[in-house]
PDB file of N, CA and C in Angstrom:
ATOM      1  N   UNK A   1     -12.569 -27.639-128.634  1.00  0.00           N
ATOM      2  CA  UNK A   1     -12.737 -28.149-127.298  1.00  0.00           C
ATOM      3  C   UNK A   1     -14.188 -28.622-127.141  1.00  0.00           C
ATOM      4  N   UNK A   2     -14.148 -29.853-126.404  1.00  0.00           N
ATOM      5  CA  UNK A   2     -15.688 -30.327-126.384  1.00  0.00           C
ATOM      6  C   UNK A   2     -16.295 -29.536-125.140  1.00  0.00           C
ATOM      7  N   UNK A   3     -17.734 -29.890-125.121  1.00  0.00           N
ATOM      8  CA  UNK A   3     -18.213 -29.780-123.693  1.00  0.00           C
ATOM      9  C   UNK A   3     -17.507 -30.428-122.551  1.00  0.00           C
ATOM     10  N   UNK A   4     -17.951 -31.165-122.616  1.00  0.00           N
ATOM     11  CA  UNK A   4     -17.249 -32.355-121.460  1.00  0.00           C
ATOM     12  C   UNK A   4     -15.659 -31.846-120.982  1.00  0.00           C
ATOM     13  N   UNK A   5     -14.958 -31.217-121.703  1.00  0.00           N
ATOM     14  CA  UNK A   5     -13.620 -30.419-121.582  1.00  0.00           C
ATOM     15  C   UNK A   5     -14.197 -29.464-120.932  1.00  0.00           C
ATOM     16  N   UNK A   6     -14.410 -28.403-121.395  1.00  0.00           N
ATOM     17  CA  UNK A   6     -15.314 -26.903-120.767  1.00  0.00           C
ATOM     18  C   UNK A   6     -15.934 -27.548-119.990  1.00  0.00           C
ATOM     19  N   UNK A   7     -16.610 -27.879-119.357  1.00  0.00           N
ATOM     20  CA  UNK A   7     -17.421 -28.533-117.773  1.00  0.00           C
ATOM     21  C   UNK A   7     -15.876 -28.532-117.023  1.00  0.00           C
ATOM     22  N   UNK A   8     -15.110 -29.849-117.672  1.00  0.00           N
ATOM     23  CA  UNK A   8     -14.030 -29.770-116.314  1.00  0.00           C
ATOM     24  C   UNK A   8     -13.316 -29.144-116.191  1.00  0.00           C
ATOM     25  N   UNK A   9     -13.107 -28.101-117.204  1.00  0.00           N
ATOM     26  CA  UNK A   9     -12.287 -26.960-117.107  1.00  0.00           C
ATOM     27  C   UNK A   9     -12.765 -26.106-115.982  1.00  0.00           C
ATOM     28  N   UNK A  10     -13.636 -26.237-116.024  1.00  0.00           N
ATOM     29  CA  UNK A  10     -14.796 -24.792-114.861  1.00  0.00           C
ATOM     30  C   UNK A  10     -14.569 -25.476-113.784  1.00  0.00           C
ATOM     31  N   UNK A  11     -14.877 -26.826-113.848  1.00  0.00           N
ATOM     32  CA  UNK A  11     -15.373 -27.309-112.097  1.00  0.00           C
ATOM     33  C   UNK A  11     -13.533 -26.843-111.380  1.00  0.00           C
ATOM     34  N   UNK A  12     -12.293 -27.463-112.372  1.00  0.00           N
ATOM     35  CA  UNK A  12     -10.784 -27.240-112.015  1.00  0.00           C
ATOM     36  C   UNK A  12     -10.582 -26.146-111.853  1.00  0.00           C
ATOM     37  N   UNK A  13     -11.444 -25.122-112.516  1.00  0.00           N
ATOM     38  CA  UNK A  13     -10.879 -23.444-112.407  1.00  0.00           C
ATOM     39  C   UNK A  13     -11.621 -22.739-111.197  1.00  0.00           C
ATOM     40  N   UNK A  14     -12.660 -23.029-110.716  1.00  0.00           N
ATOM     41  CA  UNK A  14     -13.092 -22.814-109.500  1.00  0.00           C
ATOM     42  C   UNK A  14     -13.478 -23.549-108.828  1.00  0.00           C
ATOM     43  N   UNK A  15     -12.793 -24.281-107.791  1.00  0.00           N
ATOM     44  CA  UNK A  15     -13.169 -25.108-107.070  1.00  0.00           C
ATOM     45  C   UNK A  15     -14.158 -24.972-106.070  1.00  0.00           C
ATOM     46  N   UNK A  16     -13.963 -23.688-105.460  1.00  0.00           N
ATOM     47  CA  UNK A  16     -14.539 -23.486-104.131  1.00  0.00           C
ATOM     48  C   UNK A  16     -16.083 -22.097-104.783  1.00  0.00           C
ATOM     49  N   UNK A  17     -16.343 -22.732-106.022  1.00  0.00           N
ATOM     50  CA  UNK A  17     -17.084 -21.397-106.877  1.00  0.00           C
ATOM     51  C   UNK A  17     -17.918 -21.899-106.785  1.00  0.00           C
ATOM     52  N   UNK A  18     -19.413 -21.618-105.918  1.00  0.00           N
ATOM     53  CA  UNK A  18     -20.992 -22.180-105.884  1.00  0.00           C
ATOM     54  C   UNK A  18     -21.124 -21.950-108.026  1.00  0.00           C
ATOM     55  N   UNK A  19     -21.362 -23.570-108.194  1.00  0.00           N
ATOM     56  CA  UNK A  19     -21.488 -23.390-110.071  1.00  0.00           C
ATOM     57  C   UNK A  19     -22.760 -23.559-110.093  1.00  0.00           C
ATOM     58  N   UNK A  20     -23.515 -24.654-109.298  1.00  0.00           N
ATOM     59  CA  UNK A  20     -24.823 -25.070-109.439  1.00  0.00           C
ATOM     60  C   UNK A  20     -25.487 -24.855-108.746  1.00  0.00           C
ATOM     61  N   UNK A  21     -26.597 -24.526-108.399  1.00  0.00           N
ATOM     62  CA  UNK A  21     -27.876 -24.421-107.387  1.00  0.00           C
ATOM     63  C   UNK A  21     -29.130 -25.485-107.185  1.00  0.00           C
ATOM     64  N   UNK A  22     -29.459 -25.616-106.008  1.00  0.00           N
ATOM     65  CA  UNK A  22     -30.656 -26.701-106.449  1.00  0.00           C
ATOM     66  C   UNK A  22     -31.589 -26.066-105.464  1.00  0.00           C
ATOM     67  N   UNK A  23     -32.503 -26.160-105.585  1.00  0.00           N
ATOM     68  CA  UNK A  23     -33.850 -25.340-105.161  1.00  0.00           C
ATOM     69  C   UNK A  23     -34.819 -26.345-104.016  1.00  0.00           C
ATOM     70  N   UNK A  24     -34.642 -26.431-102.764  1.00  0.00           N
ATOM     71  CA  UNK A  24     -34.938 -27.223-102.062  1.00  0.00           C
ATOM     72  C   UNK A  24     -36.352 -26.536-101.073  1.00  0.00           C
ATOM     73  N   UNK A  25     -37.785 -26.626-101.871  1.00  0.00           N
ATOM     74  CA  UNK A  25     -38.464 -25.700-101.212  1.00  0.00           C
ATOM     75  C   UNK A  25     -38.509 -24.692-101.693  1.00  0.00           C
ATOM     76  N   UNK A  26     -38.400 -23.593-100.567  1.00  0.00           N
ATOM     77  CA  UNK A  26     -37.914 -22.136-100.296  1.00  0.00           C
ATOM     78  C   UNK A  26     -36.728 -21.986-100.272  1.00  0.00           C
ATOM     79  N   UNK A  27     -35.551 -22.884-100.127  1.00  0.00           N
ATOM     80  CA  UNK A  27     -34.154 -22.820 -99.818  1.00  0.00           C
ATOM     81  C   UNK A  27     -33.374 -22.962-101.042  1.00  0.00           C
ATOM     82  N   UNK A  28     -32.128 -22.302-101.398  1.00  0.00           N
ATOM     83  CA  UNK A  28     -31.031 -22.119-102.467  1.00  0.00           C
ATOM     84  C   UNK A  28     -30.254 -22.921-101.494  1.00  0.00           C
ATOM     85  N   UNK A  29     -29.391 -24.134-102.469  1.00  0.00           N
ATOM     86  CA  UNK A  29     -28.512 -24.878-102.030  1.00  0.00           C
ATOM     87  C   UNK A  29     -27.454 -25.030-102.981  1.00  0.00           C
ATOM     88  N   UNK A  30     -26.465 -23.782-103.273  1.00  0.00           N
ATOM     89  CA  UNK A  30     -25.370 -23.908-103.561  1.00  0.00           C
ATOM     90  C   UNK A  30     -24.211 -25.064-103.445  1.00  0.00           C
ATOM     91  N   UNK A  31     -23.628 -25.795-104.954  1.00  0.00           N
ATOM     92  CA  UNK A  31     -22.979 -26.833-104.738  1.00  0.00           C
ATOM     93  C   UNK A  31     -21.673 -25.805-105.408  1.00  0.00           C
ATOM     94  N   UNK A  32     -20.648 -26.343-104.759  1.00  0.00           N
ATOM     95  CA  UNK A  32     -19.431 -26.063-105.459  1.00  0.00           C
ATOM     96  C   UNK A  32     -18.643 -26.789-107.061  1.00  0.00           C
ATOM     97  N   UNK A  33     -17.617 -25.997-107.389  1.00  0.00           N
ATOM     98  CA  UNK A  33     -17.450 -27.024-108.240  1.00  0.00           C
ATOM     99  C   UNK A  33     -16.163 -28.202-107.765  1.00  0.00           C
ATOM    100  N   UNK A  34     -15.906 -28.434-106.474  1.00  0.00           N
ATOM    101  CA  UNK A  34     -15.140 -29.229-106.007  1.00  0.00           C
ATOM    102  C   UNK A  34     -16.042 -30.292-105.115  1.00  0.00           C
ATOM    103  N   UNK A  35     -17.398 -30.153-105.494  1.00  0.00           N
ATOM    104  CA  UNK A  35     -18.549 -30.712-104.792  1.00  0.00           C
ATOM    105  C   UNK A  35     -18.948 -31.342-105.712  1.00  0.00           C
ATOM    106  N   UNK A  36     -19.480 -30.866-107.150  1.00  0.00           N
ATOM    107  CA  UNK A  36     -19.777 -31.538-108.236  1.00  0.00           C
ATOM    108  C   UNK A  36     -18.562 -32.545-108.851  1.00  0.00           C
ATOM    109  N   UNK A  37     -17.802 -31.685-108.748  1.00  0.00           N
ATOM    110  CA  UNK A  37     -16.487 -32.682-109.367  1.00  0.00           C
ATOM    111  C   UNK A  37     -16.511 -34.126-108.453  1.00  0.00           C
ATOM    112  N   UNK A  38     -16.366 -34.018-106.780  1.00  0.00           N
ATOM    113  CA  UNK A  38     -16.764 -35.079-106.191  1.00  0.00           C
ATOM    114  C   UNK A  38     -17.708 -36.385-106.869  1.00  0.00           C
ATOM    115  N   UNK A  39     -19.076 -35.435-107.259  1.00  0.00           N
ATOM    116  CA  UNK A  39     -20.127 -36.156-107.249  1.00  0.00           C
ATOM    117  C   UNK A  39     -20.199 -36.835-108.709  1.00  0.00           C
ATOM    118  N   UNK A  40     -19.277 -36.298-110.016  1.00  0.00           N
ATOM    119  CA  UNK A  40     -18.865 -36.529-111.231  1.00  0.00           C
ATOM    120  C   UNK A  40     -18.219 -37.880-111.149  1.00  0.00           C
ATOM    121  N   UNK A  41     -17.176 -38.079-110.509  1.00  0.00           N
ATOM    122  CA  UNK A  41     -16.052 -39.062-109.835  1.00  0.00           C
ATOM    123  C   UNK A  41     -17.005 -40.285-109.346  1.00  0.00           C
ATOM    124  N   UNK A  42     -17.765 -39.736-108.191  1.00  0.00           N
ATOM    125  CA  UNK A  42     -18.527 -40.984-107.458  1.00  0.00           C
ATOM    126  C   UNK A  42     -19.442 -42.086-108.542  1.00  0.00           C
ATOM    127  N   UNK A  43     -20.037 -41.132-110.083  1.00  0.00           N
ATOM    128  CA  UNK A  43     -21.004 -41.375-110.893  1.00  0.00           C
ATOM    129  C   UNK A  43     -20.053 -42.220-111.920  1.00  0.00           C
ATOM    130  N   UNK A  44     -18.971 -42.070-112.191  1.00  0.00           N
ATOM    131  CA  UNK A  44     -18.401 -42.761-113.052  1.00  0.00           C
ATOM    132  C   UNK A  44     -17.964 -43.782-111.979  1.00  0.00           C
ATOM    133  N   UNK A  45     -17.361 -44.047-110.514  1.00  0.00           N
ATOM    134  CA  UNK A  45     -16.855 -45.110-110.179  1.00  0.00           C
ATOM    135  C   UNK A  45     -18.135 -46.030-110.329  1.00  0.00           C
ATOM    136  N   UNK A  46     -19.280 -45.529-109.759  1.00  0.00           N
ATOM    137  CA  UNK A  46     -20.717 -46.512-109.912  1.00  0.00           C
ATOM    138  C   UNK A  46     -20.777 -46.921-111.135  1.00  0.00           C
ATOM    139  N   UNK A  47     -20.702 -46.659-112.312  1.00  0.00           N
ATOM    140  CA  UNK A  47     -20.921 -47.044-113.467  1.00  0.00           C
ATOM    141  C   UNK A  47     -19.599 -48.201-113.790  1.00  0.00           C
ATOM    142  N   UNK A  48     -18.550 -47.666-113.783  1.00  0.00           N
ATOM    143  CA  UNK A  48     -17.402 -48.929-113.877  1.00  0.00           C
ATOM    144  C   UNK A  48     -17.744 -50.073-112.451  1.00  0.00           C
ATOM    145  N   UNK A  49     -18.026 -49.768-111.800  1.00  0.00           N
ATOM    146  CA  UNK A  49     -18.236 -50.941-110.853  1.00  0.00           C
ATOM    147  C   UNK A  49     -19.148 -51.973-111.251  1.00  0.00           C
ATOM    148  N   UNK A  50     -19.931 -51.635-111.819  1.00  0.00           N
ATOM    149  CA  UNK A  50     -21.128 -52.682-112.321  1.00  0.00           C
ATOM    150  C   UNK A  50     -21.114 -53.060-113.753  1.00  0.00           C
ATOM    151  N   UNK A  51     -19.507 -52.784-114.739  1.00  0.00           N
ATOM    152  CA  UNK A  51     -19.802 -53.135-115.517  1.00  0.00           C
ATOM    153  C   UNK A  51     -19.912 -52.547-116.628  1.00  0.00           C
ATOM    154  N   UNK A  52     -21.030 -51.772-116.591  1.00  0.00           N
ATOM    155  CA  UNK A  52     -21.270 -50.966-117.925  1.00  0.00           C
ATOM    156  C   UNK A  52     -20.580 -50.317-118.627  1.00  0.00           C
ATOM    157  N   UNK A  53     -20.635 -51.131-120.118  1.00  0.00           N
ATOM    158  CA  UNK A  53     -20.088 -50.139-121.298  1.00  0.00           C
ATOM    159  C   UNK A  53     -21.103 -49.843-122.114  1.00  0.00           C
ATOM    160  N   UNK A  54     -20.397 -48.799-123.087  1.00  0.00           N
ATOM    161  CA  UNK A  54     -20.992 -47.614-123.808  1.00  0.00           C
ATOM    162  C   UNK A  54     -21.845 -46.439-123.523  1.00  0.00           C
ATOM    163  N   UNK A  55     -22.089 -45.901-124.645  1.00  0.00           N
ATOM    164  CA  UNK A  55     -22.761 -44.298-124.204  1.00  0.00           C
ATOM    165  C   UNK A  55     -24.111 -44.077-123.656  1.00  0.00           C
ATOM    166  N   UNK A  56     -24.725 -45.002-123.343  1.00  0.00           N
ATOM    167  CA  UNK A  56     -26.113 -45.244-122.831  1.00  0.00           C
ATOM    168  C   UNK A  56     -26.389 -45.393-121.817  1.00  0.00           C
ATOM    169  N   UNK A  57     -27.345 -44.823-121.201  1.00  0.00           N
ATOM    170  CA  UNK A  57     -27.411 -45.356-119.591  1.00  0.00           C
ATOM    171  C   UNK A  57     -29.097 -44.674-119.495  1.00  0.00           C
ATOM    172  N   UNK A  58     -29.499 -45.551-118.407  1.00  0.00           N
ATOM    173  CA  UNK A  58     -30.969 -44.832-118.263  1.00  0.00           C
ATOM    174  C   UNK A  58     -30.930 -44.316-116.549  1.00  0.00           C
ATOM    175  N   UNK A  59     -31.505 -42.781-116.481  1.00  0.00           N
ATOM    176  CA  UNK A  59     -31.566 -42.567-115.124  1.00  0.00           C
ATOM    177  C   UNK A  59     -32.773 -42.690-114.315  1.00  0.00           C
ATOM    178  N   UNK A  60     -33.446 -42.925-113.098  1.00  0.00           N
ATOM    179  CA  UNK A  60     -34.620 -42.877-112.776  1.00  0.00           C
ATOM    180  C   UNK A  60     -34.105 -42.218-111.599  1.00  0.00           C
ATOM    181  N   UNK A  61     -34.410 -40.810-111.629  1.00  0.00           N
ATOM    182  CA  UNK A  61     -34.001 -40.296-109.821  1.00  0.00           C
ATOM    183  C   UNK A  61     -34.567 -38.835-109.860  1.00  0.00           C
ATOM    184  N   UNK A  62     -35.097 -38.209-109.005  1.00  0.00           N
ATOM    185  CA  UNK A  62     -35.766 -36.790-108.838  1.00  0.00           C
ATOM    186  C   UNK A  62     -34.441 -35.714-109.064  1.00  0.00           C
ATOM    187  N   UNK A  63     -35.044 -34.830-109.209  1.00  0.00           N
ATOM    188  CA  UNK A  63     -34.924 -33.394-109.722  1.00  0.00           C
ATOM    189  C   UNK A  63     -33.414 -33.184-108.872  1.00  0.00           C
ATOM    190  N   UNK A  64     -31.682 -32.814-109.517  1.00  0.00           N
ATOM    191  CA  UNK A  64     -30.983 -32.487-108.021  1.00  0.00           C
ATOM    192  C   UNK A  64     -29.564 -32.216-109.410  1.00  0.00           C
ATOM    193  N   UNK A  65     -28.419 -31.996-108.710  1.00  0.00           N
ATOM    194  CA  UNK A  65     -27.592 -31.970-109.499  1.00  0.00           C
ATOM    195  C   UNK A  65     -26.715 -33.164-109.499  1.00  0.00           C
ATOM    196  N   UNK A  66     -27.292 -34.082-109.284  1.00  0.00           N
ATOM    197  CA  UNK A  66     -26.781 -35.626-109.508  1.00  0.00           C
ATOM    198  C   UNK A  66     -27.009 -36.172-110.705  1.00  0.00           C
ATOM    199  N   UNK A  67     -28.165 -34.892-111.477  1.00  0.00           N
ATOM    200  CA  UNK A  67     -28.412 -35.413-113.252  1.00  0.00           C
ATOM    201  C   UNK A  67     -26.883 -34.537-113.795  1.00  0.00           C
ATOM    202  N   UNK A  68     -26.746 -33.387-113.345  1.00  0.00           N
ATOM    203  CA  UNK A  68     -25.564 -32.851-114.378  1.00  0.00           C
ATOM    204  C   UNK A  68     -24.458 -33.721-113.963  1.00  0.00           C
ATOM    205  N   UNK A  69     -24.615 -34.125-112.880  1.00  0.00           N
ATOM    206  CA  UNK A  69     -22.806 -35.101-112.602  1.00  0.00           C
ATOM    207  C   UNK A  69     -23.126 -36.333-113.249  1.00  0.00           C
ATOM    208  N   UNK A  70     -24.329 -36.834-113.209  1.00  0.00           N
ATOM    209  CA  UNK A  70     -23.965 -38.120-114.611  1.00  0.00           C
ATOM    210  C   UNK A  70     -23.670 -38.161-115.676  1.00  0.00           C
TER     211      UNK A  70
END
């Protein structure tokens, strides 16, 4: 089983399960994995919308869990 399997295995096996945290400040901001899975979905429709093929992509964006959903 790859990674990429095991990731969506977890986000499908707990949906409503805080998986990720992001550190905002002083503040813990628990994402779910039916939140990430969202944000997984939104990252691949952006990428087929504009086009892009193959395994490459370059990101430029601050610190959040919008790097693990790409």
């Amino acid at each position: 089983m790859s990674f990429v399997q095991t990731f969506f295995e977890q986000l499908a096996a707990h949906p409503d399960k805080p998986l990720v945290t992001e550190v905002h400040g002083a503040t813990l901001v628990p994402s779910t994995g039916r939140e990430l899975a969202g944000l997984v979905a939104r990252a691949r429709g952006g990428i087929q919308a504009v086009g892009q093929a193959g395994d490459r992509a370059v990101l430029i964006a601050p610190n959040s869990i919008r790097w693990v959903a790409a």
